[in-house]
PDB file of N, CA and C in Angstrom:
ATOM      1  N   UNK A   1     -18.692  -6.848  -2.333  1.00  0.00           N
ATOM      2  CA  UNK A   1     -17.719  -5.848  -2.745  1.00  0.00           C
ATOM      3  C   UNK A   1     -16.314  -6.372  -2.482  1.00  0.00           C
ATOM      4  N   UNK A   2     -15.478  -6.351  -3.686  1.00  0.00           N
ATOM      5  CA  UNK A   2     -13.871  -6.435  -3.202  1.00  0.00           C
ATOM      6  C   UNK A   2     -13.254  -5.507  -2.171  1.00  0.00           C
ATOM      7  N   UNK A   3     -12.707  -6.456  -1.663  1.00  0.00           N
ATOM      8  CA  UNK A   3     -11.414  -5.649  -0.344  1.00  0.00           C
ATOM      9  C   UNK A   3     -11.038  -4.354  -0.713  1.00  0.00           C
ATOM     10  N   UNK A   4     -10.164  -4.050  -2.088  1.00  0.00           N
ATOM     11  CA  UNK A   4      -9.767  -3.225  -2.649  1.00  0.00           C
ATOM     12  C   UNK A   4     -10.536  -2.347  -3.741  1.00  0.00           C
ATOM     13  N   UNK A   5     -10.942  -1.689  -3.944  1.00  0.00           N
ATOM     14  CA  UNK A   5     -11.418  -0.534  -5.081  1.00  0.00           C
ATOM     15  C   UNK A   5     -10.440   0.242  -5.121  1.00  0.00           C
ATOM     16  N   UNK A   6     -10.092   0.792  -6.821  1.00  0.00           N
ATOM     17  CA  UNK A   6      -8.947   1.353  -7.078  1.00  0.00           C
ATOM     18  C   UNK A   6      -9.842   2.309  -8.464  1.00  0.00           C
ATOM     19  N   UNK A   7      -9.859   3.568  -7.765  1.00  0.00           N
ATOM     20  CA  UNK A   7     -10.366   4.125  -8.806  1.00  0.00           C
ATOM     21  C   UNK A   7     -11.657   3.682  -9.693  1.00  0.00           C
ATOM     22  N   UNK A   8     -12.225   3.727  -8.834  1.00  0.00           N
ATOM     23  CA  UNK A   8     -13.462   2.931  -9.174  1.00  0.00           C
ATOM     24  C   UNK A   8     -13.902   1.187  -9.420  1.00  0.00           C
ATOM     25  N   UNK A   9     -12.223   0.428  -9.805  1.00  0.00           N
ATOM     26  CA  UNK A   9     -12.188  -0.604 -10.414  1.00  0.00           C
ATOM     27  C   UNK A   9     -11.952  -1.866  -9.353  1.00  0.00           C
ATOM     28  N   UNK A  10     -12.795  -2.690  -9.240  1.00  0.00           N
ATOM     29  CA  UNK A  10     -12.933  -4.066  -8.137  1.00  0.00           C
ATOM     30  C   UNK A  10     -11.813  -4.919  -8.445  1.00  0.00           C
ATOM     31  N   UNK A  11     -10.598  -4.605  -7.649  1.00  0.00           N
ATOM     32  CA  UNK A  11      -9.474  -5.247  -8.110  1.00  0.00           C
ATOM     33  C   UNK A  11      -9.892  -7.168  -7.117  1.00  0.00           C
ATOM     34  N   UNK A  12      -9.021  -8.018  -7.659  1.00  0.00           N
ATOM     35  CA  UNK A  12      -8.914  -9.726  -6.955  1.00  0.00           C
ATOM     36  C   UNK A  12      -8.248  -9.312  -5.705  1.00  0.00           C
ATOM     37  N   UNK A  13      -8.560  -9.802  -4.489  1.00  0.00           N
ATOM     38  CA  UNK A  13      -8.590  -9.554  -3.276  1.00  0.00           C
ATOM     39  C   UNK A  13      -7.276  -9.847  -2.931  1.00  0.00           C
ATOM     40  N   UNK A  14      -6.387  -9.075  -2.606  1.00  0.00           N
ATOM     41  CA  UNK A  14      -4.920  -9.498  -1.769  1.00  0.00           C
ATOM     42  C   UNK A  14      -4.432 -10.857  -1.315  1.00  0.00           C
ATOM     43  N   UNK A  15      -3.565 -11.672  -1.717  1.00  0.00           N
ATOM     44  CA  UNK A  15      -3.510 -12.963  -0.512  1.00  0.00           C
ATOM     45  C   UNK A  15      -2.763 -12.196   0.343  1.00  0.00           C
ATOM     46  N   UNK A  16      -1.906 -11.197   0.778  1.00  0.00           N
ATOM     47  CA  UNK A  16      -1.820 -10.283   1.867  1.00  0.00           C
ATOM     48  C   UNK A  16      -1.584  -8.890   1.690  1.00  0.00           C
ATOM     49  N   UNK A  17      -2.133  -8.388   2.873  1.00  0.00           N
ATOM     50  CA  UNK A  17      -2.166  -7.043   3.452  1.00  0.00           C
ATOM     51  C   UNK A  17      -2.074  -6.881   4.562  1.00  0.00           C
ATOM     52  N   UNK A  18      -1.031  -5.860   4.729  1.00  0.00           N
ATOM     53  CA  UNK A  18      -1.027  -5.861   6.460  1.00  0.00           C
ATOM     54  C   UNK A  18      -0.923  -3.809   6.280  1.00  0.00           C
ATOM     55  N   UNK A  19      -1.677  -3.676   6.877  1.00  0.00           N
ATOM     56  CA  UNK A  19      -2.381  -1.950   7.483  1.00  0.00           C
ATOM     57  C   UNK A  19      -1.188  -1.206   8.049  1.00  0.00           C
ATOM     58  N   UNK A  20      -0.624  -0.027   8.100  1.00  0.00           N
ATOM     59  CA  UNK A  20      -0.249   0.618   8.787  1.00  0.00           C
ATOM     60  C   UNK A  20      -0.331   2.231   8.859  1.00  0.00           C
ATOM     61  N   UNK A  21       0.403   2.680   9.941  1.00  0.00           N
ATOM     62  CA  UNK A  21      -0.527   4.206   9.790  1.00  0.00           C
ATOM     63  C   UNK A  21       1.223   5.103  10.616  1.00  0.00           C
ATOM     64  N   UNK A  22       1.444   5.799  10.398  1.00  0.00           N
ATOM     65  CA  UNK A  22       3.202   6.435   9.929  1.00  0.00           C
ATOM     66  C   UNK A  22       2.315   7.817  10.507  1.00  0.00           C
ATOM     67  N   UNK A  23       3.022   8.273  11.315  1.00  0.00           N
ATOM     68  CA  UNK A  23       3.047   9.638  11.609  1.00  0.00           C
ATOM     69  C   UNK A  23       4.012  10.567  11.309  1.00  0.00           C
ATOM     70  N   UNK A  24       3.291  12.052  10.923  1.00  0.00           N
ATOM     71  CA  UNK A  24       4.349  12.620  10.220  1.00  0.00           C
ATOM     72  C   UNK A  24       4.801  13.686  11.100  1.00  0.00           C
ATOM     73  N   UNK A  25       6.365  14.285  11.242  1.00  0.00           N
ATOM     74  CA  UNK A  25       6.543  15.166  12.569  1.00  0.00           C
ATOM     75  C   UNK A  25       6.913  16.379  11.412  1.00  0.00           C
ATOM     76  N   UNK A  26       6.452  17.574  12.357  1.00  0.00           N
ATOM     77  CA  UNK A  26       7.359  19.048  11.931  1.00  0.00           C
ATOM     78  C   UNK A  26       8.853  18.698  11.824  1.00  0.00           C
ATOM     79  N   UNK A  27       9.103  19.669  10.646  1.00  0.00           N
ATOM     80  CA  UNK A  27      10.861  20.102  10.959  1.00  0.00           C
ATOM     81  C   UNK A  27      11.323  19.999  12.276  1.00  0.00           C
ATOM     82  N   UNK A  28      10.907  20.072  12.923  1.00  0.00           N
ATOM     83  CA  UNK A  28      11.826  20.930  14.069  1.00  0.00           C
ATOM     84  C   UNK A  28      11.663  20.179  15.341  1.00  0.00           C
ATOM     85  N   UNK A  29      10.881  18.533  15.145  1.00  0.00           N
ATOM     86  CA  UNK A  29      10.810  17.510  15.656  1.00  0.00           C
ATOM     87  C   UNK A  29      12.122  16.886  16.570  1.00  0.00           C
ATOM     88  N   UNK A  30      12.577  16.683  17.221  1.00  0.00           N
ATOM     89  CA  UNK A  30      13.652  15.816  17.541  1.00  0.00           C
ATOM     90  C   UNK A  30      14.175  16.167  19.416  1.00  0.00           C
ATOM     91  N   UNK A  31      14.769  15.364  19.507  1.00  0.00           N
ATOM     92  CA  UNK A  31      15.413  15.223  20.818  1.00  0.00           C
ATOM     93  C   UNK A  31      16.386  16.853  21.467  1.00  0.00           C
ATOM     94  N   UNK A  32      15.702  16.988  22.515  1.00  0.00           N
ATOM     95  CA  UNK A  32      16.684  18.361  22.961  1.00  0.00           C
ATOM     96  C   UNK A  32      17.629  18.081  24.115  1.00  0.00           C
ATOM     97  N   UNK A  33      18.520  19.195  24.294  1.00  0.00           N
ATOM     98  CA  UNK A  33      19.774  18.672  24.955  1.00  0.00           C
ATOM     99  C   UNK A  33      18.887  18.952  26.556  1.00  0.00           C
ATOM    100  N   UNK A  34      18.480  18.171  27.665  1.00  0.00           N
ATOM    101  CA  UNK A  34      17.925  18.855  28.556  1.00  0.00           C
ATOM    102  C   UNK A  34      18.345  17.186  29.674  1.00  0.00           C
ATOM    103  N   UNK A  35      17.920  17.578  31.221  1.00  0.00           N
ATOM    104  CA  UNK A  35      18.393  16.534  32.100  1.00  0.00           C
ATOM    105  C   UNK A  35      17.775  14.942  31.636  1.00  0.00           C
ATOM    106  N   UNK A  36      16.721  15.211  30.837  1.00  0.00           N
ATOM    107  CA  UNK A  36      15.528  13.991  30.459  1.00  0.00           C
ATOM    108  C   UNK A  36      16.225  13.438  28.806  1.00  0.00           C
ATOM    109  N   UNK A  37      16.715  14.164  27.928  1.00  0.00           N
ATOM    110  CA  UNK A  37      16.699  13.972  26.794  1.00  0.00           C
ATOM    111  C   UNK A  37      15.409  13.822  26.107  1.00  0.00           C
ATOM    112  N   UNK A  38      14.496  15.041  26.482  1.00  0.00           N
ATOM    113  CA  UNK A  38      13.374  14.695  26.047  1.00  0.00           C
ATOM    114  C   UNK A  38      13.009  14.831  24.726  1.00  0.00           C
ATOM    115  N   UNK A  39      12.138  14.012  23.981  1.00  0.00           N
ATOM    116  CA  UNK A  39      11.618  14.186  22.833  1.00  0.00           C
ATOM    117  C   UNK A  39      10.209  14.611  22.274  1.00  0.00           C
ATOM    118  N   UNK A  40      10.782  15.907  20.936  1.00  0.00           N
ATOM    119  CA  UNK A  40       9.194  16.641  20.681  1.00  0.00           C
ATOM    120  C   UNK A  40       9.084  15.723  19.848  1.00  0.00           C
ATOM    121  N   UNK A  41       7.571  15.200  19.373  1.00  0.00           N
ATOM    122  CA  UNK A  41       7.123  14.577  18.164  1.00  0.00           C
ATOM    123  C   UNK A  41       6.728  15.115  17.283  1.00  0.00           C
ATOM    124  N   UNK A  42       6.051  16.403  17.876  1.00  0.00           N
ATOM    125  CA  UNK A  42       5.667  17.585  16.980  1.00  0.00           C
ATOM    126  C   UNK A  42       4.677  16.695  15.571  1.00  0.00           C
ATOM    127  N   UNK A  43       3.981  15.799  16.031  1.00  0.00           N
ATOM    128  CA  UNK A  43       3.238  15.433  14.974  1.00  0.00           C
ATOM    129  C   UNK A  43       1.835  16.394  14.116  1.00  0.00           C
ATOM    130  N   UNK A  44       2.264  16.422  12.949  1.00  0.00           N
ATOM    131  CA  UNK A  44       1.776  17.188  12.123  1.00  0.00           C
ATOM    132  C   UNK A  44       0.591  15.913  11.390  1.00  0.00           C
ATOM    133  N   UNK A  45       0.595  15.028  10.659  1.00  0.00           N
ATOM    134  CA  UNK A  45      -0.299  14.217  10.617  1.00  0.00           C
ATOM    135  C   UNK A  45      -0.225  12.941  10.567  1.00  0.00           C
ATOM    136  N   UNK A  46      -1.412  12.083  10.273  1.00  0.00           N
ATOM    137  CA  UNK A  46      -0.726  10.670  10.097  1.00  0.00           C
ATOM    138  C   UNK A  46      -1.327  10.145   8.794  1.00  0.00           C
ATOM    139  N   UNK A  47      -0.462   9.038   8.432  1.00  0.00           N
ATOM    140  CA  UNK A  47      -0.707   8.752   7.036  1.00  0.00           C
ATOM    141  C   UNK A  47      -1.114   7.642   7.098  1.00  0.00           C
ATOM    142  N   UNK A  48      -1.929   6.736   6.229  1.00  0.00           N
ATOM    143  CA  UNK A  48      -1.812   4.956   6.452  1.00  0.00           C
ATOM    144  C   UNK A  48      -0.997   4.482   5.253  1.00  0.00           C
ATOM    145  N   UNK A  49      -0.264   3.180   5.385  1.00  0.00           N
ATOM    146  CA  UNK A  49       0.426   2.556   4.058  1.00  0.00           C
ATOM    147  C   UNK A  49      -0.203   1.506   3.837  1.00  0.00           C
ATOM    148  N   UNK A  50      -0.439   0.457   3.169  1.00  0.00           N
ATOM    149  CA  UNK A  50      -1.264  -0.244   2.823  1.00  0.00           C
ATOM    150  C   UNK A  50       0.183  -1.269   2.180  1.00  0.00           C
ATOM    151  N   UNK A  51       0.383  -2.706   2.809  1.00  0.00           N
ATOM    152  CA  UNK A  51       1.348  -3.142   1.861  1.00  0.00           C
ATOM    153  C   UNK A  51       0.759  -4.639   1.793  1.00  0.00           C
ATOM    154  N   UNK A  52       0.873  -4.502  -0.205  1.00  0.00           N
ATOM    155  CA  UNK A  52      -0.086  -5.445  -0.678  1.00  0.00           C
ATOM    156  C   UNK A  52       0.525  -6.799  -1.349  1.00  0.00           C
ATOM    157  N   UNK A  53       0.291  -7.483  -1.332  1.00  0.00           N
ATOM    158  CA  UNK A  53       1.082  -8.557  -2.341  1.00  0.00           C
ATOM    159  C   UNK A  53      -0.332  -9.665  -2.966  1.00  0.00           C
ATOM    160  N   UNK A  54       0.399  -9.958  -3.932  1.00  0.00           N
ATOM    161  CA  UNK A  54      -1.014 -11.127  -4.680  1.00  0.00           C
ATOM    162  C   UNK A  54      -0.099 -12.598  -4.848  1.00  0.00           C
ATOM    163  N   UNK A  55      -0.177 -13.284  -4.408  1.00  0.00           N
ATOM    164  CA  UNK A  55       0.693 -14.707  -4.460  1.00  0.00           C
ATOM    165  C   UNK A  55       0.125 -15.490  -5.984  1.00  0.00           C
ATOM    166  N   UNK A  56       0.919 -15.887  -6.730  1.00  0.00           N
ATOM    167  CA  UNK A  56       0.796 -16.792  -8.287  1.00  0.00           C
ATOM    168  C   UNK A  56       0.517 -16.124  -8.894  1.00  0.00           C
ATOM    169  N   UNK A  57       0.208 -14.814  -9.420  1.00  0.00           N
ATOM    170  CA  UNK A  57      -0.834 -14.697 -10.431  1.00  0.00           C
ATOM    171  C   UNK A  57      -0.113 -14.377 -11.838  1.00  0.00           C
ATOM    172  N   UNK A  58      -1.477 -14.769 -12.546  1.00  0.00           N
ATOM    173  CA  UNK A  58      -1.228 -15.478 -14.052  1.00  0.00           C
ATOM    174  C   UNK A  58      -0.897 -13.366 -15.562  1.00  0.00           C
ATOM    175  N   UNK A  59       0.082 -13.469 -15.803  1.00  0.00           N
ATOM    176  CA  UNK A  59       0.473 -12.915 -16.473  1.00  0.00           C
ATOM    177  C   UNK A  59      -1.348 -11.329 -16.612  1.00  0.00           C
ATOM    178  N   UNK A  60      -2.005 -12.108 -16.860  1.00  0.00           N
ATOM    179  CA  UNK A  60      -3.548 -10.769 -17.429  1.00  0.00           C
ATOM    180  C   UNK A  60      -3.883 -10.549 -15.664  1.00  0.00           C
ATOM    181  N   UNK A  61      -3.344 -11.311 -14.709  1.00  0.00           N
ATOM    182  CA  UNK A  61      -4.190 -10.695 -13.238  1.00  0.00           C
ATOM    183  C   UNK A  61      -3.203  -9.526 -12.979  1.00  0.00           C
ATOM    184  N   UNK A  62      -1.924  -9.251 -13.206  1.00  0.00           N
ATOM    185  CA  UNK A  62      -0.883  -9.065 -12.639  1.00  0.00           C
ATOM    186  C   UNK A  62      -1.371  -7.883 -13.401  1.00  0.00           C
ATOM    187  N   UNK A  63      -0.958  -8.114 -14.811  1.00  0.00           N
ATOM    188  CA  UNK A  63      -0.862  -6.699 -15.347  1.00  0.00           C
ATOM    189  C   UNK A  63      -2.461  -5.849 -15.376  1.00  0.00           C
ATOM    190  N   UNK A  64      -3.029  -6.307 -14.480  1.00  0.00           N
ATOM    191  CA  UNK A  64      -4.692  -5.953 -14.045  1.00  0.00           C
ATOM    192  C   UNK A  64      -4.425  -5.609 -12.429  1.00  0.00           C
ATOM    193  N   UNK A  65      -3.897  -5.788 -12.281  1.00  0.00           N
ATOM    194  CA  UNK A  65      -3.241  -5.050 -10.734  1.00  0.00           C
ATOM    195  C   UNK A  65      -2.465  -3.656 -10.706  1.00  0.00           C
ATOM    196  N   UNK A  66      -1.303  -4.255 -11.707  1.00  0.00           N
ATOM    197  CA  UNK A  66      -0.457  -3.036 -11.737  1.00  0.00           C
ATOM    198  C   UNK A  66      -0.931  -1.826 -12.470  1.00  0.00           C
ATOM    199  N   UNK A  67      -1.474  -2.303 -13.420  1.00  0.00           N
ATOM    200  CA  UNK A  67      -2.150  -0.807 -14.214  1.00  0.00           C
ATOM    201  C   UNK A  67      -3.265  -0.114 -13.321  1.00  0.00           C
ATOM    202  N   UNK A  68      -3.563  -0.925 -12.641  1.00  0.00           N
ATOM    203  CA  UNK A  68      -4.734  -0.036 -11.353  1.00  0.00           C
ATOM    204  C   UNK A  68      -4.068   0.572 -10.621  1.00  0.00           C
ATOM    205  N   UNK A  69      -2.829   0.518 -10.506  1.00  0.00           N
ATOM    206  CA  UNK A  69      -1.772   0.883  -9.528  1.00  0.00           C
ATOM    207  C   UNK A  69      -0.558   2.038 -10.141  1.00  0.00           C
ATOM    208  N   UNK A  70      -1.028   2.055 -11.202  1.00  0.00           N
ATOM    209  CA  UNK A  70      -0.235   2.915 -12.144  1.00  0.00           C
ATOM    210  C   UNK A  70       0.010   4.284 -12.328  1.00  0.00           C
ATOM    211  N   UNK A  71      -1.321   5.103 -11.956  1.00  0.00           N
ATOM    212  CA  UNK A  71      -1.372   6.610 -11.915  1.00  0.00           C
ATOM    213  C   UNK A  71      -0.486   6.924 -10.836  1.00  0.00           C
ATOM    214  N   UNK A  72       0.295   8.431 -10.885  1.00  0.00           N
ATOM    215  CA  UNK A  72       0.942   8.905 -10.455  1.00  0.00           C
ATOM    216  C   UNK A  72      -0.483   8.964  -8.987  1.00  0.00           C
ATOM    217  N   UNK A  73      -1.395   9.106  -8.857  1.00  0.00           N
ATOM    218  CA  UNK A  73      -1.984   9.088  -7.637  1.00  0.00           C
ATOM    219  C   UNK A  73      -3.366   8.611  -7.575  1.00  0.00           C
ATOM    220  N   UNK A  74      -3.911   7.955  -6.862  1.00  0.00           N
ATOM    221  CA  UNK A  74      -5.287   7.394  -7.294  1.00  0.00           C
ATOM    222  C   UNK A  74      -6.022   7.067  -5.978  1.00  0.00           C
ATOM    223  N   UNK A  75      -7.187   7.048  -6.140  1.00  0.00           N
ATOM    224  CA  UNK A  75      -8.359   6.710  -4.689  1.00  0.00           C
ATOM    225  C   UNK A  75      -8.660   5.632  -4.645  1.00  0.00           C
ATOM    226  N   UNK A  76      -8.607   4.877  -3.459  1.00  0.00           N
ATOM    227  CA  UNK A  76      -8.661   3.635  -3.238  1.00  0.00           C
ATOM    228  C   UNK A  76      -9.789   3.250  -1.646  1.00  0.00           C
ATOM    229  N   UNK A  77     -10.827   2.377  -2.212  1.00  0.00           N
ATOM    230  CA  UNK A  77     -11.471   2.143  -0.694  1.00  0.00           C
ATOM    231  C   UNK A  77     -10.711   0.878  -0.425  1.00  0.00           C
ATOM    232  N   UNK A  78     -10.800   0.758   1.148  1.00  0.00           N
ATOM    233  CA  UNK A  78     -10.446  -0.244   1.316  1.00  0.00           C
ATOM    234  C   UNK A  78     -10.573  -0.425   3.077  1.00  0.00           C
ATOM    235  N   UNK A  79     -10.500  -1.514   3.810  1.00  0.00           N
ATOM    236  CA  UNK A  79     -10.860  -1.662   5.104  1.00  0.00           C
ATOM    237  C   UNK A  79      -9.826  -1.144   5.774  1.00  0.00           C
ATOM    238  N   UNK A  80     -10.187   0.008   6.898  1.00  0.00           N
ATOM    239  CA  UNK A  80      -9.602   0.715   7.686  1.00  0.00           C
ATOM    240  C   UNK A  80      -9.635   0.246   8.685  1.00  0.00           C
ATOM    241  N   UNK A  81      -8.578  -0.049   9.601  1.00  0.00           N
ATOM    242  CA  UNK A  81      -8.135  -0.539  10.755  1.00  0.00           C
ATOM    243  C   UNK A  81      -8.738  -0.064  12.102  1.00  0.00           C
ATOM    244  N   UNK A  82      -8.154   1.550  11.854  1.00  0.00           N
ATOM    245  CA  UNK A  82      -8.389   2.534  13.025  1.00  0.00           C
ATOM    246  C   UNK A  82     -10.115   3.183  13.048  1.00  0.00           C
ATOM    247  N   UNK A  83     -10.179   3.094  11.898  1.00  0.00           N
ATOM    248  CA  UNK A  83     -11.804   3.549  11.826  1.00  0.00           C
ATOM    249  C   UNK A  83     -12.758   2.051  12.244  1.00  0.00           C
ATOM    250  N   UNK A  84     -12.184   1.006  11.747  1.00  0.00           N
ATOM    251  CA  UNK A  84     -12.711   0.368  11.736  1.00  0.00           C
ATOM    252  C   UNK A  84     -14.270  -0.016  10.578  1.00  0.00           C
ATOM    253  N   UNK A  85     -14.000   0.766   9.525  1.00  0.00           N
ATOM    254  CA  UNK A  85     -15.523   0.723   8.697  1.00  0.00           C
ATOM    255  C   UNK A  85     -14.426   0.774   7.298  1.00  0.00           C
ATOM    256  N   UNK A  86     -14.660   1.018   5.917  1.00  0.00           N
ATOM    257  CA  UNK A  86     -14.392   0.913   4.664  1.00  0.00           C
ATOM    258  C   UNK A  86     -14.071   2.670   4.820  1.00  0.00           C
ATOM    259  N   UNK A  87     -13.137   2.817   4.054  1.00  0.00           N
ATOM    260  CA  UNK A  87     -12.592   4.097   3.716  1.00  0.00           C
ATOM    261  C   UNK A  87     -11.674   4.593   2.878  1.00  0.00           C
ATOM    262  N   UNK A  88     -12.534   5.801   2.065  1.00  0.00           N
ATOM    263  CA  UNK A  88     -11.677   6.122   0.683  1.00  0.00           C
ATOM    264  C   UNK A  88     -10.218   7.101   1.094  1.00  0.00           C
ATOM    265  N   UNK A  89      -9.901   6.960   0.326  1.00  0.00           N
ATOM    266  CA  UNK A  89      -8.860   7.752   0.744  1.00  0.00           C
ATOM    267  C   UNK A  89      -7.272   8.024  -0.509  1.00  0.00           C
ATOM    268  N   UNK A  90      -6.635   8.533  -0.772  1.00  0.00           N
ATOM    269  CA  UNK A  90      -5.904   9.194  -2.020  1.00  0.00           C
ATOM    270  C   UNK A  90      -4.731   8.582  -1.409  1.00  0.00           C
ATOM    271  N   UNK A  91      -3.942   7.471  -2.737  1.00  0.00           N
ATOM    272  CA  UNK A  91      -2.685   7.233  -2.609  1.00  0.00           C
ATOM    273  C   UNK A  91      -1.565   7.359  -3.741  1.00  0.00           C
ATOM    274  N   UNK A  92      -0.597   6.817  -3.305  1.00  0.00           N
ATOM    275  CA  UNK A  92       0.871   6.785  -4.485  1.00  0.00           C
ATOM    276  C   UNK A  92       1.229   5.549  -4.052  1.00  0.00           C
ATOM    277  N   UNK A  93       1.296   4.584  -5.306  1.00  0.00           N
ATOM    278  CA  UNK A  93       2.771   4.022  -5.066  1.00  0.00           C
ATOM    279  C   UNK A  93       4.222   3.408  -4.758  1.00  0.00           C
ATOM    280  N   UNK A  94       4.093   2.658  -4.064  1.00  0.00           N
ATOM    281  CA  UNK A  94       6.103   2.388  -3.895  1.00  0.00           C
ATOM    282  C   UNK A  94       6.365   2.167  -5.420  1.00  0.00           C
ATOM    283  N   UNK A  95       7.844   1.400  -4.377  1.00  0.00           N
ATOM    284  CA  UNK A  95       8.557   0.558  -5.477  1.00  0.00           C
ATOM    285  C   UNK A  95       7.257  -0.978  -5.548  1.00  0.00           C
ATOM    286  N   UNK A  96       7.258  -1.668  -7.294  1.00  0.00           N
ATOM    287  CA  UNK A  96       6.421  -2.943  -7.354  1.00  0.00           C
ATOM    288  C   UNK A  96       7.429  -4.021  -7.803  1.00  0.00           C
ATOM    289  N   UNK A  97       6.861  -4.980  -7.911  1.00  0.00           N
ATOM    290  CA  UNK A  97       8.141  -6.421  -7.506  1.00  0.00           C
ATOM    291  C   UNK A  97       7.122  -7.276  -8.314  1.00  0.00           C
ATOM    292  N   UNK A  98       7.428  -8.272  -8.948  1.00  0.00           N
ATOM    293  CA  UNK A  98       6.914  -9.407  -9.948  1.00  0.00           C
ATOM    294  C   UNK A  98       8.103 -10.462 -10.174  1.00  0.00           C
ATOM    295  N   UNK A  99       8.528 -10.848  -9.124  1.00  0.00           N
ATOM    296  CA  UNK A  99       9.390 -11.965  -9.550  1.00  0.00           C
ATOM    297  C   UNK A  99       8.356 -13.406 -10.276  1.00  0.00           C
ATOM    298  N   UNK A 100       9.844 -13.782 -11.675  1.00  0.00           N
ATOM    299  CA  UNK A 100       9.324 -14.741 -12.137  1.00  0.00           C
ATOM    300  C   UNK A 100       9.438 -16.219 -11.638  1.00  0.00           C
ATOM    301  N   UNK A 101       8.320 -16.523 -11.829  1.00  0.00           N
ATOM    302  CA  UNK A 101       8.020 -18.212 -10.716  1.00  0.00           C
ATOM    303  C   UNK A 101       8.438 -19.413 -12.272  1.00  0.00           C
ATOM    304  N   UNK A 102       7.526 -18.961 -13.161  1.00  0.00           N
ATOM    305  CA  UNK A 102       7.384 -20.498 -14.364  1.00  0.00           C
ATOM    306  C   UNK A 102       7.040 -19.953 -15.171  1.00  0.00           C
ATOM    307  N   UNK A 103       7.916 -20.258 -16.466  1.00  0.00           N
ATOM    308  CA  UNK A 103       7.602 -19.344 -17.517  1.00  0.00           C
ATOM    309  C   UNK A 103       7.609 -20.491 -18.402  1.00  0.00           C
ATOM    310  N   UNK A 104       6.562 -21.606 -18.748  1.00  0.00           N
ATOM    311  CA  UNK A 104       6.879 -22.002 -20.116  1.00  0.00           C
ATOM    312  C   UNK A 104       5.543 -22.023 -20.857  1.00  0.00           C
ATOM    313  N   UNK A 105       5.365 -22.989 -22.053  1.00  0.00           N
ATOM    314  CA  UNK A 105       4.727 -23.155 -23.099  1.00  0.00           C
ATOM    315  C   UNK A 105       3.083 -22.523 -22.259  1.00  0.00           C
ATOM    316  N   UNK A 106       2.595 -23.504 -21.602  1.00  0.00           N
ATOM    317  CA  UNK A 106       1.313 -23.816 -21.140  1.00  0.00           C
ATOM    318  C   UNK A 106       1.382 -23.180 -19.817  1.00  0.00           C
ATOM    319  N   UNK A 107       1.788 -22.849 -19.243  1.00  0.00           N
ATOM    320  CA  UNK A 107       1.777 -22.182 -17.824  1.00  0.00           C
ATOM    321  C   UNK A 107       2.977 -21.209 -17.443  1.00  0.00           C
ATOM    322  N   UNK A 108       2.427 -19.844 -17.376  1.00  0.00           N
ATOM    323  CA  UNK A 108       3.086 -18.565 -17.002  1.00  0.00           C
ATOM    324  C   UNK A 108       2.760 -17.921 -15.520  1.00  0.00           C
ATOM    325  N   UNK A 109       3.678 -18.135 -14.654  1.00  0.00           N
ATOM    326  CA  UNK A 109       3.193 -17.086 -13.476  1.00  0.00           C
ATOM    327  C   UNK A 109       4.382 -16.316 -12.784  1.00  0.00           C
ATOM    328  N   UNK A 110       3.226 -15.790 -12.099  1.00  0.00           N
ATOM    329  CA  UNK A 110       4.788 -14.755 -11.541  1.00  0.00           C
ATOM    330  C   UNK A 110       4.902 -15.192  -9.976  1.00  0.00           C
ATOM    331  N   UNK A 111       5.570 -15.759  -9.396  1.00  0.00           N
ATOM    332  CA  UNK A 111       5.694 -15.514  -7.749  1.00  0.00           C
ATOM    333  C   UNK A 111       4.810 -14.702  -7.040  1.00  0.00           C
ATOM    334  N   UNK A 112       4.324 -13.394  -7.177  1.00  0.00           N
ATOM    335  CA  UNK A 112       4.022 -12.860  -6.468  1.00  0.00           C
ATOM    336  C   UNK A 112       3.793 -11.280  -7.231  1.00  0.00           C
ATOM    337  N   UNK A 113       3.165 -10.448  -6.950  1.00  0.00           N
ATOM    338  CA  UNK A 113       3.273  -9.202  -7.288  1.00  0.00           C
ATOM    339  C   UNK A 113       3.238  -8.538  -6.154  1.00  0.00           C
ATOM    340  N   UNK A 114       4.114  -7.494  -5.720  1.00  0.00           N
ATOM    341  CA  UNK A 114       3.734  -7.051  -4.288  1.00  0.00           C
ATOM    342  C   UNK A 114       3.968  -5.654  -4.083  1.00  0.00           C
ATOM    343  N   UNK A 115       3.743  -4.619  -3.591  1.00  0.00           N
ATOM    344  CA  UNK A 115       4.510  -2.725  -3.292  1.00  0.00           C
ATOM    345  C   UNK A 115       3.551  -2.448  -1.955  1.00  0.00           C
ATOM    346  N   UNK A 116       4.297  -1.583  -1.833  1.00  0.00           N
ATOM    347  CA  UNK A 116       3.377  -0.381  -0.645  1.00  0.00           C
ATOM    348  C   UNK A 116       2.556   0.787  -1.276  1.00  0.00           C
ATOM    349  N   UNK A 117       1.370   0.530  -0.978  1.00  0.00           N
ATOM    350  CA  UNK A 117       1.034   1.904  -1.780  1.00  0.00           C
ATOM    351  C   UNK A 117       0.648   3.378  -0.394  1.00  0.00           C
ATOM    352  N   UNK A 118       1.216   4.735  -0.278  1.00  0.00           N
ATOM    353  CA  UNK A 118       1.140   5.355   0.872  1.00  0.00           C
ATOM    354  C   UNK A 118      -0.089   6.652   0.740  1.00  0.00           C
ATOM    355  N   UNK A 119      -0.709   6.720   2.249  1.00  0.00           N
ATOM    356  CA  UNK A 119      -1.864   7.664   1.674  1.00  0.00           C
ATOM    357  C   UNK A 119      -1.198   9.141   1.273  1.00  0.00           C
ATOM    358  N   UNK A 120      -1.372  10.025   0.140  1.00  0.00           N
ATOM    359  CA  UNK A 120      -0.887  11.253   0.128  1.00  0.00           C
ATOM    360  C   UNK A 120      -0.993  12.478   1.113  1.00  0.00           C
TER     361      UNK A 120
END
């Protein structure tokens, strides 16, 4: 099984990913005026981000990445850190990046394709 499943579809395995997991606080989160300056976290939940990049790839891998990556929101398995086992889970999105590496006759690639995609 690929690293990544995206909506059902066995995307080419990341040359990186690095895991992370963002906690989310209440409104009303923050530092109070007191002898400690203590701070509420007031954490409400936590999210994971997933930030992916594919190093070279050839014009049909890229746009076979990004269109998997395309819906305004989509389910994705993929290896969970904190669980430690494979886990589905509903994301969005960043900003995506495709800088161009070599563009001529016989050989087209892009540098890299890379975004964050965050769990909803």
């Amino acid at each position: 099984m690929a690293m990544l499943v995206v909506d059902g579809i066995e995307l080419p395995d990341p040359s990186g990913m690095t895991w992370g997991l963002q906690d989310v606080s209440a409104d009303d989160a923050g530092r109070v005026q007191d002898d400690n300056d203590t701070m509420y976290k007031n954490r409400t939940s936590q999210k994971r981000k997933l930030s992916l990049s594919w190093n070279n790839p050839d014009p049909q891998k890229a746009a076979l990445i990004l269109q998997a990556f395309n819906p305004e929101y989509f389910m994705v398995i993929y290896p969970d850190v904190l669980t430690g086992g494979s886990e589905t889970r509903e994301f969005y999105c960043g900003d995506r990046t495709a800088p161009f590496k070599m563009w001529t006759v016989n050989k087209k690639r892009y540098s890299s394709v890379a975004f964050d995609i965050i769990e909803r």
